[in-house]
C-alpha atoms as a PDB file:
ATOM      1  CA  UNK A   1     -47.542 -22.348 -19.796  1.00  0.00           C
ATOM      2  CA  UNK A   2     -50.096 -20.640 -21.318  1.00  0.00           C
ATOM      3  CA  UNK A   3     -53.308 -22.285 -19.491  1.00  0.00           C
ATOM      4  CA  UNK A   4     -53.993 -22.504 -15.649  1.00  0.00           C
ATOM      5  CA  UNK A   5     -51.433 -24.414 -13.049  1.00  0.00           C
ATOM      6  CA  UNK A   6     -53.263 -27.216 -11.886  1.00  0.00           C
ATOM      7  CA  UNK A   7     -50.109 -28.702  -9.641  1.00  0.00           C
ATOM      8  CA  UNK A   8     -47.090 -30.424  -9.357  1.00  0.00           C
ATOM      9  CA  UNK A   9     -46.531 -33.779  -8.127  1.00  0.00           C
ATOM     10  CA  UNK A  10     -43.314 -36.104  -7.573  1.00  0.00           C
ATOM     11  CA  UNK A  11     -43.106 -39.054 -10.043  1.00  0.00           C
ATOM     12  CA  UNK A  12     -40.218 -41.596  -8.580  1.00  0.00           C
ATOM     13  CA  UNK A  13     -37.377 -38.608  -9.325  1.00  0.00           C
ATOM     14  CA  UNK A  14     -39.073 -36.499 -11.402  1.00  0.00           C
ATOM     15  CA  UNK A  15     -41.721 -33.534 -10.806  1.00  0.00           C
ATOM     16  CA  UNK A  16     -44.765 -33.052 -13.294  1.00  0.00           C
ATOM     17  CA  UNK A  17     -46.234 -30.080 -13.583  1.00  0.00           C
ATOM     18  CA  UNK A  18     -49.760 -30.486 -14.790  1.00  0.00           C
ATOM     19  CA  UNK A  19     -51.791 -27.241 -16.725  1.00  0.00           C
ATOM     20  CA  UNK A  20     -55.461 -26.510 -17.629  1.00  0.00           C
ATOM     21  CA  UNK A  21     -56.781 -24.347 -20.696  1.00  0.00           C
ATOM     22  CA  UNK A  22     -60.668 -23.769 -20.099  1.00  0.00           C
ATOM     23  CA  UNK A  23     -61.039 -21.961 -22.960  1.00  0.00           C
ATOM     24  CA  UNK A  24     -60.615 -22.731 -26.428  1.00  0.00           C
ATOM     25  CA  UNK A  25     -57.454 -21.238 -28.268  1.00  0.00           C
ATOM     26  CA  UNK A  26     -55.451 -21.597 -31.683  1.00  0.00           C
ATOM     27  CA  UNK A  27     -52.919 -23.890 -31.478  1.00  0.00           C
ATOM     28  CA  UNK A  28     -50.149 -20.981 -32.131  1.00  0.00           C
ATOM     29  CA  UNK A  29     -51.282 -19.039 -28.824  1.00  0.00           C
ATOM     30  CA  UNK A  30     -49.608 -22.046 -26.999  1.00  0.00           C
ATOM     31  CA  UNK A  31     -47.297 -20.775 -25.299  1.00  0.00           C
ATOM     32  CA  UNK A  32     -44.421 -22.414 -22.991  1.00  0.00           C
ATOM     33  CA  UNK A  33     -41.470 -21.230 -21.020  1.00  0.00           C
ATOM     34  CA  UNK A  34     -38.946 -23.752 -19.367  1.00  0.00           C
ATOM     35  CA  UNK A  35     -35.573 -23.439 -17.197  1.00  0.00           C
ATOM     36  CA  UNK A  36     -34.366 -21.866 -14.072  1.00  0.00           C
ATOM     37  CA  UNK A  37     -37.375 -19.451 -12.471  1.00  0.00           C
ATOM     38  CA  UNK A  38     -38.901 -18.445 -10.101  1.00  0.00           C
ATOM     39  CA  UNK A  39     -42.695 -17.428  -9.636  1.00  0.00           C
ATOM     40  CA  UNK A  40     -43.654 -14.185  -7.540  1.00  0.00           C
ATOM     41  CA  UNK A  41     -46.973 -12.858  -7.245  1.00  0.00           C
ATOM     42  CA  UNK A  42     -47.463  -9.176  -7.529  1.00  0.00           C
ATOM     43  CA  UNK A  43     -51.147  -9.301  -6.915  1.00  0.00           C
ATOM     44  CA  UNK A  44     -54.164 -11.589  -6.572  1.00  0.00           C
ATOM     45  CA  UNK A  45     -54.068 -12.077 -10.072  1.00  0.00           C
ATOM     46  CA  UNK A  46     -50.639 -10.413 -11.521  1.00  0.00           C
ATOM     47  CA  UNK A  47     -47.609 -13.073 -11.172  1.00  0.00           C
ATOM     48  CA  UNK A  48     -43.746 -12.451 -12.076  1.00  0.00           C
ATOM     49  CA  UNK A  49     -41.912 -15.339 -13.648  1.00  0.00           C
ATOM     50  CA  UNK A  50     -38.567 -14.940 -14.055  1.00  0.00           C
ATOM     51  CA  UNK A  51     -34.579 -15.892 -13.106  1.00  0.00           C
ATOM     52  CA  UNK A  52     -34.278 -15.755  -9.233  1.00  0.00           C
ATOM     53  CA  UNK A  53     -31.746 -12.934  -9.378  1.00  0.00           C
ATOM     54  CA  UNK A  54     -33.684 -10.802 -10.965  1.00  0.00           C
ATOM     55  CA  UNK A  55     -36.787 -11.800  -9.244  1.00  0.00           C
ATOM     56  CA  UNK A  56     -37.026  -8.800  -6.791  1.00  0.00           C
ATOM     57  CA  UNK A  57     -35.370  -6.139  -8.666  1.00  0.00           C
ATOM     58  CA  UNK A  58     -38.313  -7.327 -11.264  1.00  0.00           C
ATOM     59  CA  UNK A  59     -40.980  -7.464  -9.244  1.00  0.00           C
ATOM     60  CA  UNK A  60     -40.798  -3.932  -7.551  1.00  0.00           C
ATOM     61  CA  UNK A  61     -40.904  -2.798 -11.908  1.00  0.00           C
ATOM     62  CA  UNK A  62     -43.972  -4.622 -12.000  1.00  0.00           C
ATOM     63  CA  UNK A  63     -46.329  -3.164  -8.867  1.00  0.00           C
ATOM     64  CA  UNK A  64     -48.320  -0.893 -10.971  1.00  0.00           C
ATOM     65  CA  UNK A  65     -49.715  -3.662 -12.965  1.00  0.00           C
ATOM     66  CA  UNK A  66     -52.624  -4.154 -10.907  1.00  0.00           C
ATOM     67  CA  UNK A  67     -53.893  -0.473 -10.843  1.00  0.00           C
ATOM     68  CA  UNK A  68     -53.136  -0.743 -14.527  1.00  0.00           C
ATOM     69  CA  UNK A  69     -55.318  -3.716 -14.805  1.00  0.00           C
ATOM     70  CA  UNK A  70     -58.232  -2.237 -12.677  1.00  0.00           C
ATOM     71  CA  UNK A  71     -58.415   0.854 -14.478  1.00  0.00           C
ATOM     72  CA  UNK A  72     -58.278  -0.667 -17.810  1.00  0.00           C
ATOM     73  CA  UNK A  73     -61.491  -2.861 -16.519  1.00  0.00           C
ATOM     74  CA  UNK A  74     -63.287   0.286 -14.970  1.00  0.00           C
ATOM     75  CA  UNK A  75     -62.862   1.285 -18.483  1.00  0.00           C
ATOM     76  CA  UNK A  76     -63.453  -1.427 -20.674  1.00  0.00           C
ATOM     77  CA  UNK A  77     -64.487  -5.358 -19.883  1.00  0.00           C
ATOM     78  CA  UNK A  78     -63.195  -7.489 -17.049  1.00  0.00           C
ATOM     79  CA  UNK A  79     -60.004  -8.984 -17.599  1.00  0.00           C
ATOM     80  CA  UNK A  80     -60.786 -12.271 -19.536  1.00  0.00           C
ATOM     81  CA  UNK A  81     -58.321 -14.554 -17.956  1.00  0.00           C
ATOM     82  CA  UNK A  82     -58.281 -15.497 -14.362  1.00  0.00           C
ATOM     83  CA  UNK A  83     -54.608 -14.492 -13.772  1.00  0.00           C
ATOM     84  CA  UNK A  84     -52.291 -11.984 -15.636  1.00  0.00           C
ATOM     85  CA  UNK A  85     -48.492 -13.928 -15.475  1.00  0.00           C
ATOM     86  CA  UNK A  86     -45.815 -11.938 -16.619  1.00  0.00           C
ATOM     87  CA  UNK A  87     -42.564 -13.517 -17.875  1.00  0.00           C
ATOM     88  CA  UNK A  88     -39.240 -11.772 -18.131  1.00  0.00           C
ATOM     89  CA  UNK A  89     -36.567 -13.718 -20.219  1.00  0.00           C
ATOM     90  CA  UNK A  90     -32.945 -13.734 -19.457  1.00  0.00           C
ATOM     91  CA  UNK A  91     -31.825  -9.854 -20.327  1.00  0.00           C
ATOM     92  CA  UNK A  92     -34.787  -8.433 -20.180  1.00  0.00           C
ATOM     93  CA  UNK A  93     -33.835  -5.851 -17.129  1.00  0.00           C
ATOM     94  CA  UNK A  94     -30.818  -4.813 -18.766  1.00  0.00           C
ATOM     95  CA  UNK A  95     -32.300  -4.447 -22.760  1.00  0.00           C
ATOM     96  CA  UNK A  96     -35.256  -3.059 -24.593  1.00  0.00           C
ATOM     97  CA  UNK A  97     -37.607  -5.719 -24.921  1.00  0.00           C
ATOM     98  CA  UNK A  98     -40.652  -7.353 -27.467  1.00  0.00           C
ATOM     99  CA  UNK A  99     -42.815  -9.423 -25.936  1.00  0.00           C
ATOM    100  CA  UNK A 100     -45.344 -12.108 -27.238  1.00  0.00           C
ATOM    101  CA  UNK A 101     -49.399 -12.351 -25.973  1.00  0.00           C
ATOM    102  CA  UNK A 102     -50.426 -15.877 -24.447  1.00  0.00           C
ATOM    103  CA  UNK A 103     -53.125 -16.297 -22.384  1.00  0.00           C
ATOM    104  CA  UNK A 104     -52.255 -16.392 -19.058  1.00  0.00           C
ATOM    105  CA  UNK A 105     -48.560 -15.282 -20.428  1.00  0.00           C
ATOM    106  CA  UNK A 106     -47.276 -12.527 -21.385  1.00  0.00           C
ATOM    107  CA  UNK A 107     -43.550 -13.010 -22.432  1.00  0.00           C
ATOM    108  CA  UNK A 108     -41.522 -10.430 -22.958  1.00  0.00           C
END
């Protein structure tokens, strides 16, 4: 989801995941990914989402991010968003890829 995870809890059978946007957006930077995946942070700040069996393989493509993000700061403005989350779609390892700007998702 593009906005900040604010938990999960267990309703009777069910889980509900539960999201927080602190800062204003248009309506068509909403951004939301659903099915089987897995969550790996890479950082502090930089998370992976992804399918679990391409979680690690994913992750280790990923590890520069960070340095990326701290020299793009040193350079620019702090990063705006409190967390950078990264989400590779089914394919994505094995095929060029376009991606799509949220905040606090990047899909690609």
């Amino acid at each position: 989801m593009s906005a900040l995870d604010t938990g999960v809890k267990k309703v009777e059978t069910n889980k509900v995941y539960s999201f927080n946007q602190d800062k204003q957006i248009p309506t068509y930077l909403l951004g939301m990914v659903v099915g089987d995946l897995k969550v790996q942070a890479v950082s502090d700040r930089v998370n992976l989402i992804t399918e679990p069996g391409d979680i690690t393989k994913a992750a280790y493509e990923l590890k520069q991010v960070p340095q990326f993000m701290t020299a793009m700061e040193s350079y620019l403005t702090p990063f705006a968003w409190q967390s950078f989350n990264v989400v590779l779609l089914p394919g994505t390892m094995t095929s060029e890829a376009a991606g799509m700007e949220n905040p606090y998702l990047t899909i690609v």
